[in-house]
PDB file of N, CA and C in Angstrom:
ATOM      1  N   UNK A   1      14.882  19.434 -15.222  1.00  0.00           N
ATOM      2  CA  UNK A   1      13.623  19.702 -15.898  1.00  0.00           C
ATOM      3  C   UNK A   1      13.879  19.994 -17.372  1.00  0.00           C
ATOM      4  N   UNK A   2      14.229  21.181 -17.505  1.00  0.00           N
ATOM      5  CA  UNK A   2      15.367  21.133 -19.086  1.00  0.00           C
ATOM      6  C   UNK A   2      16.516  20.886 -19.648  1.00  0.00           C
ATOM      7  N   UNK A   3      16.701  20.640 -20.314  1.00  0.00           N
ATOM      8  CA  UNK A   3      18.462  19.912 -20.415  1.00  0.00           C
ATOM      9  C   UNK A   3      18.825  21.977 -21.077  1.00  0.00           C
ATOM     10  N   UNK A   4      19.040  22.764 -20.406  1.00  0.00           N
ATOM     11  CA  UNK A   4      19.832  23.829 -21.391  1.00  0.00           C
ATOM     12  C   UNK A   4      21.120  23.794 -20.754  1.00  0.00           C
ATOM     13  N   UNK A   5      21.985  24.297 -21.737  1.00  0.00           N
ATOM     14  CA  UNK A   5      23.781  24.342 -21.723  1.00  0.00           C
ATOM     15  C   UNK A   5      23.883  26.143 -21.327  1.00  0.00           C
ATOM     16  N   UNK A   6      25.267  26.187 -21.057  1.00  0.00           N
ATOM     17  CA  UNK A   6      25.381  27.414 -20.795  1.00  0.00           C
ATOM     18  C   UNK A   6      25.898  28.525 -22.094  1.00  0.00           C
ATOM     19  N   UNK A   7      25.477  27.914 -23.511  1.00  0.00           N
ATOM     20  CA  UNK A   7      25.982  28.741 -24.124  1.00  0.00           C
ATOM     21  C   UNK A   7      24.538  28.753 -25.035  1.00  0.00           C
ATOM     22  N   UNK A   8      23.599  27.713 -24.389  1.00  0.00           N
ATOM     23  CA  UNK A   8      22.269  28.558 -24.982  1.00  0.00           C
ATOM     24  C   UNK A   8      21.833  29.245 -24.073  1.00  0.00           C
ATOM     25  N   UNK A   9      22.652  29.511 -22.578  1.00  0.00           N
ATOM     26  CA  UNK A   9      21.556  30.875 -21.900  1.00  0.00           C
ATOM     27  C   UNK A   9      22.485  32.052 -22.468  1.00  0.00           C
ATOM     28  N   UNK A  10      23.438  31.811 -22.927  1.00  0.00           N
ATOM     29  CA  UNK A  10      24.352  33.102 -23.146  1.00  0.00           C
ATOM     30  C   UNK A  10      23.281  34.008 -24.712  1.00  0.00           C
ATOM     31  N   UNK A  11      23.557  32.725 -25.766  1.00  0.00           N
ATOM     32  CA  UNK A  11      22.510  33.073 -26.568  1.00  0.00           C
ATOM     33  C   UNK A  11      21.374  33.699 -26.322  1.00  0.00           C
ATOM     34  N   UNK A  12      20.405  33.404 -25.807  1.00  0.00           N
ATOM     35  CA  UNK A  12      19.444  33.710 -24.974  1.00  0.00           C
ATOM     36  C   UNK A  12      19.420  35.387 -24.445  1.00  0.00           C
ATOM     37  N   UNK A  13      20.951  35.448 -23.888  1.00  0.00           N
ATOM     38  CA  UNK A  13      20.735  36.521 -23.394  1.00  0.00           C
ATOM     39  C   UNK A  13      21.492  37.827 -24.157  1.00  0.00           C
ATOM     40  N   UNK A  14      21.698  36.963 -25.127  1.00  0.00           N
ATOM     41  CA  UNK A  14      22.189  37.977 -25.781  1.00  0.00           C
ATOM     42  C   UNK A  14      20.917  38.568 -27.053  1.00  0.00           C
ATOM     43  N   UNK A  15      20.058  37.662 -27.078  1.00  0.00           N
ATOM     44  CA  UNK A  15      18.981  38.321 -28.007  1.00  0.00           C
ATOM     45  C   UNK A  15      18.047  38.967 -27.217  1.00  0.00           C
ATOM     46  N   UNK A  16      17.951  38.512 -25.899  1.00  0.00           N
ATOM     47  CA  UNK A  16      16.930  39.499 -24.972  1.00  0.00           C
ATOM     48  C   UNK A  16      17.805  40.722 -24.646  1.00  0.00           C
ATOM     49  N   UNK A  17      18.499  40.783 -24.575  1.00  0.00           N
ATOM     50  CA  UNK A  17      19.359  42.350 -24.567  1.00  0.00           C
ATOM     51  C   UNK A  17      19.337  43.353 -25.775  1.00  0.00           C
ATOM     52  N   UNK A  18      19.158  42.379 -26.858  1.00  0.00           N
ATOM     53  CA  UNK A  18      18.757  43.229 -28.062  1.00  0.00           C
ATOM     54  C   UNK A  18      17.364  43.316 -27.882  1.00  0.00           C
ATOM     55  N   UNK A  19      16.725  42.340 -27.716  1.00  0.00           N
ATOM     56  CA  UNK A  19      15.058  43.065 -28.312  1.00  0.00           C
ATOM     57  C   UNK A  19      14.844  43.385 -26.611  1.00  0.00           C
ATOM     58  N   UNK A  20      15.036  43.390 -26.103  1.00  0.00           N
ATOM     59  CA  UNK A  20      14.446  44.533 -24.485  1.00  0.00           C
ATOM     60  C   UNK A  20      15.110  45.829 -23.954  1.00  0.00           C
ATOM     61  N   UNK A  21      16.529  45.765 -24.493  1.00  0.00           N
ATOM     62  CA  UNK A  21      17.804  46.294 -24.297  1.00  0.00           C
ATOM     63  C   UNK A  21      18.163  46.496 -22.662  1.00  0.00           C
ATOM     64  N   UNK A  22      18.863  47.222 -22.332  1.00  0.00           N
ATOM     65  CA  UNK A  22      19.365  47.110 -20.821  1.00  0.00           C
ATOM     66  C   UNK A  22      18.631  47.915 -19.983  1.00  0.00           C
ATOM     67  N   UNK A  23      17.664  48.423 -20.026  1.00  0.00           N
ATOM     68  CA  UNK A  23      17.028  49.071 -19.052  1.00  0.00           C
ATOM     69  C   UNK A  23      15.989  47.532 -18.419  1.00  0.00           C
ATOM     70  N   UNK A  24      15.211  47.760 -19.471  1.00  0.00           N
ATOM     71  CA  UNK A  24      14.210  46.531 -19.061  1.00  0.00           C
ATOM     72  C   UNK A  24      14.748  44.731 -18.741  1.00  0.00           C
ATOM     73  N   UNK A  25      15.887  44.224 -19.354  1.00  0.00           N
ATOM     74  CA  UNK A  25      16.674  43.072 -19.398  1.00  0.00           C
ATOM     75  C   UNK A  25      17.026  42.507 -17.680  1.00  0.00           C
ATOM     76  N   UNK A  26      17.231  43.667 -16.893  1.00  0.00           N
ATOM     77  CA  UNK A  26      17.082  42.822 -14.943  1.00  0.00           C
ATOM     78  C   UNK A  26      15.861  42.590 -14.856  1.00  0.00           C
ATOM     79  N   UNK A  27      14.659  43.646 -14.644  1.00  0.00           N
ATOM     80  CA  UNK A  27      13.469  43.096 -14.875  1.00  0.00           C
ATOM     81  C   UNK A  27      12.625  41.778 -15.142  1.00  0.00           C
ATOM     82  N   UNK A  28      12.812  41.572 -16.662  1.00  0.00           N
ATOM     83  CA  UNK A  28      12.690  40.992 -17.701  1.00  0.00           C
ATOM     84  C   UNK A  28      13.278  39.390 -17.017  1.00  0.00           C
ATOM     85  N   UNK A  29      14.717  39.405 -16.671  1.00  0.00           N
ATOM     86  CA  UNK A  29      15.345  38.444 -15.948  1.00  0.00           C
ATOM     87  C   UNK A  29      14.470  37.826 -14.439  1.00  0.00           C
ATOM     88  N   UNK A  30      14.343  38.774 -13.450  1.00  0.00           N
ATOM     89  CA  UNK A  30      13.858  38.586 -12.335  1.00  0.00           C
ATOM     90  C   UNK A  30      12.472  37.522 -12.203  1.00  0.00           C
ATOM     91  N   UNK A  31      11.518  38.348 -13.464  1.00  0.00           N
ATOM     92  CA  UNK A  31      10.619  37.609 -13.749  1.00  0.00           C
ATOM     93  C   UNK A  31      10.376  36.503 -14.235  1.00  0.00           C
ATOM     94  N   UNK A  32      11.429  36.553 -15.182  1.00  0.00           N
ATOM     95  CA  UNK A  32      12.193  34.843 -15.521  1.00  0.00           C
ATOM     96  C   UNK A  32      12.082  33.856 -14.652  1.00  0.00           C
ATOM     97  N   UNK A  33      12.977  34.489 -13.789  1.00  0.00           N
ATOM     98  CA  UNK A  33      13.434  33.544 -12.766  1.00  0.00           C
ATOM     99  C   UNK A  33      12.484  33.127 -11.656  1.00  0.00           C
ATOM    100  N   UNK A  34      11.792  34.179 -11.760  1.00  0.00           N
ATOM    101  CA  UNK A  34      10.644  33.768 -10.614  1.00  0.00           C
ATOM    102  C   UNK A  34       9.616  32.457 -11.116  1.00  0.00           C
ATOM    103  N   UNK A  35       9.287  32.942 -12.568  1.00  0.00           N
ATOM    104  CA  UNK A  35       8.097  32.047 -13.488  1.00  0.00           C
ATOM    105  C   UNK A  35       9.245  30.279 -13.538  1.00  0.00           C
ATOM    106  N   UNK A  36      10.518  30.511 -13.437  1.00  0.00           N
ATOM    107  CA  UNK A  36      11.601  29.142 -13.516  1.00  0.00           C
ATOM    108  C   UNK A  36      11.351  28.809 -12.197  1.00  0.00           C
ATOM    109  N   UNK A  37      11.555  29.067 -10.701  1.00  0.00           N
ATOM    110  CA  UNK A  37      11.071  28.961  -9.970  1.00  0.00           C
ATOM    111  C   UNK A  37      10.123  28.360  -9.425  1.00  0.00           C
ATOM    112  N   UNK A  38       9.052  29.111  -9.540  1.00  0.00           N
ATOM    113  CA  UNK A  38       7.753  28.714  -9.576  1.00  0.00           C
ATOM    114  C   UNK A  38       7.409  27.377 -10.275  1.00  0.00           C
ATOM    115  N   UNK A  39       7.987  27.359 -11.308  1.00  0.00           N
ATOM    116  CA  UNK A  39       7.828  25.896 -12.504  1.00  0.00           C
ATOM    117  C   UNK A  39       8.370  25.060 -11.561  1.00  0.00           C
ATOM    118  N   UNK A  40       9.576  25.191 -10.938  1.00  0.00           N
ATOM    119  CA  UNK A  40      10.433  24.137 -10.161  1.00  0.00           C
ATOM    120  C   UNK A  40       9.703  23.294  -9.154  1.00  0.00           C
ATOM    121  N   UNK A  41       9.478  24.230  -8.012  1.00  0.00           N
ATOM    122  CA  UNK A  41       8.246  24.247  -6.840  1.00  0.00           C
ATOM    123  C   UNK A  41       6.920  23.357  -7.429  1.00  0.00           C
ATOM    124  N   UNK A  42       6.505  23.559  -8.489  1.00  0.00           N
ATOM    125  CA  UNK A  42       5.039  23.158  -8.884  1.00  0.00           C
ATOM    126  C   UNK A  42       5.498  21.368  -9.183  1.00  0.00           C
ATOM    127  N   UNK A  43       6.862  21.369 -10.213  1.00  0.00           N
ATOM    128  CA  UNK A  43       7.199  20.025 -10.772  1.00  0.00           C
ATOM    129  C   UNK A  43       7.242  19.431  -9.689  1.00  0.00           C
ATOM    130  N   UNK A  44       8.342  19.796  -8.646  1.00  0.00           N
ATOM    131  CA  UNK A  44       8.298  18.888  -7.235  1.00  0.00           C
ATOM    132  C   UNK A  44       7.744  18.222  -6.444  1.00  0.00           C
ATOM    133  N   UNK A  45       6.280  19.306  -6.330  1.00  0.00           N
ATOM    134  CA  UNK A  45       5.182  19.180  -5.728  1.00  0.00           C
ATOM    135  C   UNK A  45       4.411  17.606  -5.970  1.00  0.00           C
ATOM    136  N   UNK A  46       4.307  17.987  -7.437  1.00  0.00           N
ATOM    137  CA  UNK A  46       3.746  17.274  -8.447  1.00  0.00           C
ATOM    138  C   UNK A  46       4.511  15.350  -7.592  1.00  0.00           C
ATOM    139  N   UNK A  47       5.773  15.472  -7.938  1.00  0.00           N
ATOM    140  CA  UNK A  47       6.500  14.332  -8.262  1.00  0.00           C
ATOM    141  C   UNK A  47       6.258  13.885  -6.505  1.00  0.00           C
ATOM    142  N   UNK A  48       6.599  14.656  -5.447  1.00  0.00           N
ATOM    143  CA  UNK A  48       6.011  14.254  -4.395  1.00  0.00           C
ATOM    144  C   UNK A  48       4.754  13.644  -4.205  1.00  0.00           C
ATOM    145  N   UNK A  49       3.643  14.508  -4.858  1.00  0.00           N
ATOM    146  CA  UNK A  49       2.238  13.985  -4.534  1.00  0.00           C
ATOM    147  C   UNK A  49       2.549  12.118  -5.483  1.00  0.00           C
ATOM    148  N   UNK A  50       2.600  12.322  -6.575  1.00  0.00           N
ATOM    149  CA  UNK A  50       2.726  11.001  -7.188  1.00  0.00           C
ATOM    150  C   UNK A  50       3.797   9.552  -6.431  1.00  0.00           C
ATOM    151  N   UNK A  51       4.744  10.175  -5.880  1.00  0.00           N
ATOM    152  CA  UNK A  51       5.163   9.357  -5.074  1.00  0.00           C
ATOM    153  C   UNK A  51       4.927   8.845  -3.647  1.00  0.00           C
ATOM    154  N   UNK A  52       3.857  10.116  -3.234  1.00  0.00           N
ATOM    155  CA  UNK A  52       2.754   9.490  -2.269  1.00  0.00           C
ATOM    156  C   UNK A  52       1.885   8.364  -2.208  1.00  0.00           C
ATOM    157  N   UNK A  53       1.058   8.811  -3.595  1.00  0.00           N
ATOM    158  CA  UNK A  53       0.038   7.784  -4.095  1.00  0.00           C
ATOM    159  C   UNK A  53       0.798   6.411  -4.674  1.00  0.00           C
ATOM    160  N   UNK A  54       2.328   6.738  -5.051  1.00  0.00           N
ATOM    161  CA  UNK A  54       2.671   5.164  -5.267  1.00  0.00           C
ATOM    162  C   UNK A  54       2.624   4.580  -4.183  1.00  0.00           C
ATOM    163  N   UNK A  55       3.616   5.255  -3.270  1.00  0.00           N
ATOM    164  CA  UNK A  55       3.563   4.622  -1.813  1.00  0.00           C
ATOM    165  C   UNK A  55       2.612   4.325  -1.281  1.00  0.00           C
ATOM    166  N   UNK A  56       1.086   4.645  -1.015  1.00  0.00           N
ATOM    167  CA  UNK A  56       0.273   4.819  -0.873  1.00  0.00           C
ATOM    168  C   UNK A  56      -0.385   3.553  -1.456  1.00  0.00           C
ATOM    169  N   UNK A  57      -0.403   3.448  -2.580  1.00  0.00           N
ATOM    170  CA  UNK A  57      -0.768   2.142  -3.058  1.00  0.00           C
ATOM    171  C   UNK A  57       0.041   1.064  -2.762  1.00  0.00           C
ATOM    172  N   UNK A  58       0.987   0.865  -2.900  1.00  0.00           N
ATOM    173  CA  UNK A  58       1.900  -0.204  -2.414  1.00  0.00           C
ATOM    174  C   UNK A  58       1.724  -0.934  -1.447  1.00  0.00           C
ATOM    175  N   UNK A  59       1.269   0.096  -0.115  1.00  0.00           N
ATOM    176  CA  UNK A  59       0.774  -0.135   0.970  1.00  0.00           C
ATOM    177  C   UNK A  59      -0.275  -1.112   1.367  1.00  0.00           C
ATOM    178  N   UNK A  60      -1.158  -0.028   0.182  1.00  0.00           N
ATOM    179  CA  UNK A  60      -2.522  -0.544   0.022  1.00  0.00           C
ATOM    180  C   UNK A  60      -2.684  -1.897  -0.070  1.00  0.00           C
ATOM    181  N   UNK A  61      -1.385  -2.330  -1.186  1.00  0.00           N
ATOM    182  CA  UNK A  61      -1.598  -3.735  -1.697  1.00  0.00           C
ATOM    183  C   UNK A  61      -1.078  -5.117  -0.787  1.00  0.00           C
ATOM    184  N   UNK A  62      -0.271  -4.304   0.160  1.00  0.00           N
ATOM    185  CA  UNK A  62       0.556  -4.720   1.121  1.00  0.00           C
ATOM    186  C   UNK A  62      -0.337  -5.397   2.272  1.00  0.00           C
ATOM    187  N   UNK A  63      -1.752  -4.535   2.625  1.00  0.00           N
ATOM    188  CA  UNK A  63      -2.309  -4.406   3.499  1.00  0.00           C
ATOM    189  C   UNK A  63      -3.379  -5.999   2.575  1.00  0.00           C
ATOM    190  N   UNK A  64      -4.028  -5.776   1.722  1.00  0.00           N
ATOM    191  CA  UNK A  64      -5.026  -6.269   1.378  1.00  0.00           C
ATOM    192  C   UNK A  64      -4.122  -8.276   1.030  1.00  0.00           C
ATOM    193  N   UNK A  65      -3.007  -8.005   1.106  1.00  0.00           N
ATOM    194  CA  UNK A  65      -2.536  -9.648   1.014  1.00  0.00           C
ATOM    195  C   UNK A  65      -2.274  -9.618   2.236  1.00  0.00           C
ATOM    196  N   UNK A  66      -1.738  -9.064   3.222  1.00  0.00           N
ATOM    197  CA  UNK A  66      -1.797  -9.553   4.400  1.00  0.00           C
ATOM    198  C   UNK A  66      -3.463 -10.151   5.164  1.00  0.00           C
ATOM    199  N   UNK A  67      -4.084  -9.299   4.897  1.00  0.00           N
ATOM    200  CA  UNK A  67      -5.434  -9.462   4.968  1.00  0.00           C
ATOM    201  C   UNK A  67      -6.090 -10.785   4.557  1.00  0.00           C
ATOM    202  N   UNK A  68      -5.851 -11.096   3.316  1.00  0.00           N
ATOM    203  CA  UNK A  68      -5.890 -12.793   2.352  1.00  0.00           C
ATOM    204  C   UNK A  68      -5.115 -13.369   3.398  1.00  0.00           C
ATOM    205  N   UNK A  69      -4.057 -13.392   3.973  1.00  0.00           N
ATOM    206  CA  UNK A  69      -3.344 -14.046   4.743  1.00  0.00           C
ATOM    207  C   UNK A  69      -4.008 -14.861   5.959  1.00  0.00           C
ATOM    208  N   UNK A  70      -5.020 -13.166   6.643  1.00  0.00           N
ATOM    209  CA  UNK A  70      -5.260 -13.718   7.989  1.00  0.00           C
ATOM    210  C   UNK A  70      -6.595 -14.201   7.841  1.00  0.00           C
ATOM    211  N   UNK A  71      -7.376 -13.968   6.319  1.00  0.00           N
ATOM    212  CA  UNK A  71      -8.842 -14.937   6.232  1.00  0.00           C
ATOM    213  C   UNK A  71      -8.271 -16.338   6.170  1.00  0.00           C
ATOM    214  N   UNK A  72      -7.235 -16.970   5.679  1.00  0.00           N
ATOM    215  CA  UNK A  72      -6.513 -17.601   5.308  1.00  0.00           C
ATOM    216  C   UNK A  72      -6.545 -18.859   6.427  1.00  0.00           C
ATOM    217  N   UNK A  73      -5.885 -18.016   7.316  1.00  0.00           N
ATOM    218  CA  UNK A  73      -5.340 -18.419   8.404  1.00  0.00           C
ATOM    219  C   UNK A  73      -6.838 -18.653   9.094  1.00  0.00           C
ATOM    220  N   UNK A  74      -7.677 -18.047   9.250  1.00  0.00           N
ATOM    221  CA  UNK A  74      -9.364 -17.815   9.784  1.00  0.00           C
ATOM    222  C   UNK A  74      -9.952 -19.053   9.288  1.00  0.00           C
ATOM    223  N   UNK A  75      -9.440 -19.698   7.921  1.00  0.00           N
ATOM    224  CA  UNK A  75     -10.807 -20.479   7.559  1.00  0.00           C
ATOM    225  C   UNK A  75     -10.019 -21.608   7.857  1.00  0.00           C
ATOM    226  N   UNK A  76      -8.598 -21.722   7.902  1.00  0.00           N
ATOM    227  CA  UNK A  76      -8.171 -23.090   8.673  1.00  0.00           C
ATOM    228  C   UNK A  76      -8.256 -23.619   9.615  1.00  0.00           C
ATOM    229  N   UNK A  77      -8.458 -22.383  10.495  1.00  0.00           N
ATOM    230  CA  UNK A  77      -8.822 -22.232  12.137  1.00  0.00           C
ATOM    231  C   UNK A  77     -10.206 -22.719  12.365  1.00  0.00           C
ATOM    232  N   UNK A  78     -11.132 -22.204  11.513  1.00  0.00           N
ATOM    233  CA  UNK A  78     -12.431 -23.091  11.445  1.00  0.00           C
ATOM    234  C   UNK A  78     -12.589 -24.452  11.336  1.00  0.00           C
ATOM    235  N   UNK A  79     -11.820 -24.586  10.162  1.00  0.00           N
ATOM    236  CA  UNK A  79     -12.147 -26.009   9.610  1.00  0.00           C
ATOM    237  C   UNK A  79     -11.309 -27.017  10.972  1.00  0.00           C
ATOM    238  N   UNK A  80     -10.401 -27.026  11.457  1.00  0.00           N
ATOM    239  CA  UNK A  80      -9.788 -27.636  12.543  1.00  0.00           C
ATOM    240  C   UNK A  80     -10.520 -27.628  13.885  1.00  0.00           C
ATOM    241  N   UNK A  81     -11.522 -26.180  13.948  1.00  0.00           N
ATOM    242  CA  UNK A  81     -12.093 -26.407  14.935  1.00  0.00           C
ATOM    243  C   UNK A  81     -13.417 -27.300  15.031  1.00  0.00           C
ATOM    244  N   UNK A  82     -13.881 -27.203  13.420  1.00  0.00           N
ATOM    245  CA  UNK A  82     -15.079 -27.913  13.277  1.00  0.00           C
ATOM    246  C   UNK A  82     -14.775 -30.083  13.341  1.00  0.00           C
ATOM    247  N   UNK A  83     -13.582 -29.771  13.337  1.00  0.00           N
ATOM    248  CA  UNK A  83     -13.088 -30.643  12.889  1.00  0.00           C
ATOM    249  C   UNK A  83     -12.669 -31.502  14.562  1.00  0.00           C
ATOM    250  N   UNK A  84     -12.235 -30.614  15.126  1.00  0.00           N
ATOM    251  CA  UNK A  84     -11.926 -30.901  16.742  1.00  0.00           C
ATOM    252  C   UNK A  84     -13.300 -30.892  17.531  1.00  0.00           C
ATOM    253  N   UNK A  85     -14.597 -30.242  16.979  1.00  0.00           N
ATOM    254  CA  UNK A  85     -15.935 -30.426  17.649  1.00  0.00           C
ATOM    255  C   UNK A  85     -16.916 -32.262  16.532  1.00  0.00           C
ATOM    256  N   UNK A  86     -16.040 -32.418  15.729  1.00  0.00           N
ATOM    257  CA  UNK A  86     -17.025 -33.855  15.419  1.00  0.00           C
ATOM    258  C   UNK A  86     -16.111 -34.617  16.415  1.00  0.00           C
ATOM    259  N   UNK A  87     -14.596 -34.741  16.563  1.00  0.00           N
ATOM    260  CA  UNK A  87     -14.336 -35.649  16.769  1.00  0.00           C
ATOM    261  C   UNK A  87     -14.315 -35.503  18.696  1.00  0.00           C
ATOM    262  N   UNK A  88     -14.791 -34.443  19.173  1.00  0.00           N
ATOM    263  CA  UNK A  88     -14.916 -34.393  20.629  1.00  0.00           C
ATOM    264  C   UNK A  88     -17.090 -35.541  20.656  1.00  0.00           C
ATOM    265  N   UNK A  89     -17.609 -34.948  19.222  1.00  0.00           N
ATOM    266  CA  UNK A  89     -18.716 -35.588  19.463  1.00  0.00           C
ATOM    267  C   UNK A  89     -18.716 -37.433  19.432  1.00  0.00           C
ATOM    268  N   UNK A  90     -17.815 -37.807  18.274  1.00  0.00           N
ATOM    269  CA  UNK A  90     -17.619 -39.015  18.290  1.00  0.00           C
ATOM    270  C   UNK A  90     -17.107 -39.176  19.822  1.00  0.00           C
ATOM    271  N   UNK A  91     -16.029 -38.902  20.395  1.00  0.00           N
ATOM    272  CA  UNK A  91     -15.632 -39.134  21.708  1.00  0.00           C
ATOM    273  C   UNK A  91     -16.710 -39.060  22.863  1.00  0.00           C
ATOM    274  N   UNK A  92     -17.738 -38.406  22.489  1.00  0.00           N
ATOM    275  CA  UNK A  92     -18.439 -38.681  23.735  1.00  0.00           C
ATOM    276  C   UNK A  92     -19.240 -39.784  23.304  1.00  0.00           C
ATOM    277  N   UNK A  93     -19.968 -39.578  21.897  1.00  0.00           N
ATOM    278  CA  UNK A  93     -20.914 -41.269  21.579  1.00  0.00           C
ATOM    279  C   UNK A  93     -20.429 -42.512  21.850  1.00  0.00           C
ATOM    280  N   UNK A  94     -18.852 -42.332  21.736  1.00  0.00           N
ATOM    281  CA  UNK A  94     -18.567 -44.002  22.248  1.00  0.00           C
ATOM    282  C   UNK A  94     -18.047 -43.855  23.440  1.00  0.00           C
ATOM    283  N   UNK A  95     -18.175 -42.944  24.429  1.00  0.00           N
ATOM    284  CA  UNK A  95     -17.940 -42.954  25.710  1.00  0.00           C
ATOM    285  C   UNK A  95     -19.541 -43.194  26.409  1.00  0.00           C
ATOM    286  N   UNK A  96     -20.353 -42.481  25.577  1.00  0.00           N
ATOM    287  CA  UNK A  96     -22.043 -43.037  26.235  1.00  0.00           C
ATOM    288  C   UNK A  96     -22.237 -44.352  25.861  1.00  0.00           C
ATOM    289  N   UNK A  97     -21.876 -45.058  24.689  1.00  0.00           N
ATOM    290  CA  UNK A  97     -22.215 -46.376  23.870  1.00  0.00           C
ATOM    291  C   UNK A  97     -21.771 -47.074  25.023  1.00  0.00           C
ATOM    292  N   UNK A  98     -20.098 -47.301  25.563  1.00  0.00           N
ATOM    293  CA  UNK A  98     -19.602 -47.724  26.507  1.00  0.00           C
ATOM    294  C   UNK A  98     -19.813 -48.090  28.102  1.00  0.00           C
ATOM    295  N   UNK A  99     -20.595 -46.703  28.411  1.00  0.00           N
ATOM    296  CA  UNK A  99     -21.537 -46.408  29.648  1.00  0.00           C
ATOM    297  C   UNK A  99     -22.583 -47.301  29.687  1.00  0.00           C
ATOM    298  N   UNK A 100     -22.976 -47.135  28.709  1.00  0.00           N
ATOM    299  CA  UNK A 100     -24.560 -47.964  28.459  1.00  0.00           C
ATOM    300  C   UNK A 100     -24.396 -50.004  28.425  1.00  0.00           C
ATOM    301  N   UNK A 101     -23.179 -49.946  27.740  1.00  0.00           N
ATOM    302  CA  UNK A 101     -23.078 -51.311  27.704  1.00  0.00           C
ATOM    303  C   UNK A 101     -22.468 -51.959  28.803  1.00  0.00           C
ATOM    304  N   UNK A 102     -21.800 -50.780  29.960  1.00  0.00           N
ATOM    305  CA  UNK A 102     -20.990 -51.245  30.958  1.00  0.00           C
ATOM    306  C   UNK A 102     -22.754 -51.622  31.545  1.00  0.00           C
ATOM    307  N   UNK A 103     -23.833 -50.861  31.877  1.00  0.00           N
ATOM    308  CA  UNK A 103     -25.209 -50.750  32.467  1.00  0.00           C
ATOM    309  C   UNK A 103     -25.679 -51.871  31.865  1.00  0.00           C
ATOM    310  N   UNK A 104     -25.443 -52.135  30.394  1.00  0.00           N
ATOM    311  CA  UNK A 104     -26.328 -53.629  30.604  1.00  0.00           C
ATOM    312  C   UNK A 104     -25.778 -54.930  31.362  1.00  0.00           C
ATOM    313  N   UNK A 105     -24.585 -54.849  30.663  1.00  0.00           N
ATOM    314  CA  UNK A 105     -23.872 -56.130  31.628  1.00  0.00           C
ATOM    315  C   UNK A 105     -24.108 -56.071  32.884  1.00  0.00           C
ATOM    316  N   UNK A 106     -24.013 -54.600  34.091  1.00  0.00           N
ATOM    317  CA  UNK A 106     -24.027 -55.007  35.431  1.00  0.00           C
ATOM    318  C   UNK A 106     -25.723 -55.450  35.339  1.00  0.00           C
ATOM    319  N   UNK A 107     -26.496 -55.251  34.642  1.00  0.00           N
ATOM    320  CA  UNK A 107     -28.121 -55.507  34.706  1.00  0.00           C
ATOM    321  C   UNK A 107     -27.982 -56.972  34.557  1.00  0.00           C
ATOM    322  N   UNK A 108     -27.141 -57.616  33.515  1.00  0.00           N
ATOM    323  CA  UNK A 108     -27.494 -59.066  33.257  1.00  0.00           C
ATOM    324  C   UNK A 108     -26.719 -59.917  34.384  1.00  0.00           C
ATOM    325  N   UNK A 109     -25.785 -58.996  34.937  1.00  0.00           N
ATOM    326  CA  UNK A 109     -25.278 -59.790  36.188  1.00  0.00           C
ATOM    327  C   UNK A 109     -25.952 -60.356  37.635  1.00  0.00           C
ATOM    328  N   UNK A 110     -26.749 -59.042  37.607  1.00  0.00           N
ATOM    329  CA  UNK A 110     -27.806 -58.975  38.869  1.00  0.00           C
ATOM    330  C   UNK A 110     -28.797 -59.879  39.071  1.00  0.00           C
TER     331      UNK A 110
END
């Protein structure tokens, strides 16, 4: 979270020892550390939730092309079926055309 070295906490603690001096300076520290803490916990939180919502979206996007996929797949399925119902209709018109002309001939035979 911060880049500090260990000779700016030394610094650090060597001017809070002057301006708090040693009574108040554990204190002073504890609370530090709790408010560093606390900062830690909150950043984490943070970077979790955001890597939810990436994931989360990713997903999302994952879901919605698969989806394009299976309309995809849906409107080919149509068109083949519409496509398998003309040509079942042609198949029956020249199977009746056929019927009918087998009926005239046995008529002109008779």
């Amino acid at each position: 979270m911060f880049d500090i070295g260990f000779s700016e906490i030394l610094v650090f603690g060597a001017i809070a020892l002057i301006v708090l001096g040693p009574e108040k300076l554990p204190q002073a520290a504890r609370t530090a550390g709790k408010w560093y803490s606390k900062a830690r916990r909150t950043m984490a939180n943070l970077q979790a939730e955001l890597e939810n919502e990436l994931d989360l979206a990713e997903t999302r996007k994952q879901m919605q092309a698969e989806l394009a996929k299976i309309r995809e797949a849906e409107a080919n399925m149509q068109k083949e079926l519409r496509e398998m119902r003309g040509n079942m209709q042609k198949l029956q018109e020249e199977q009746n055309q056929e019927l009918a002309q087998t009926k005239q001939a046995d008529t002109h035979h008779d």
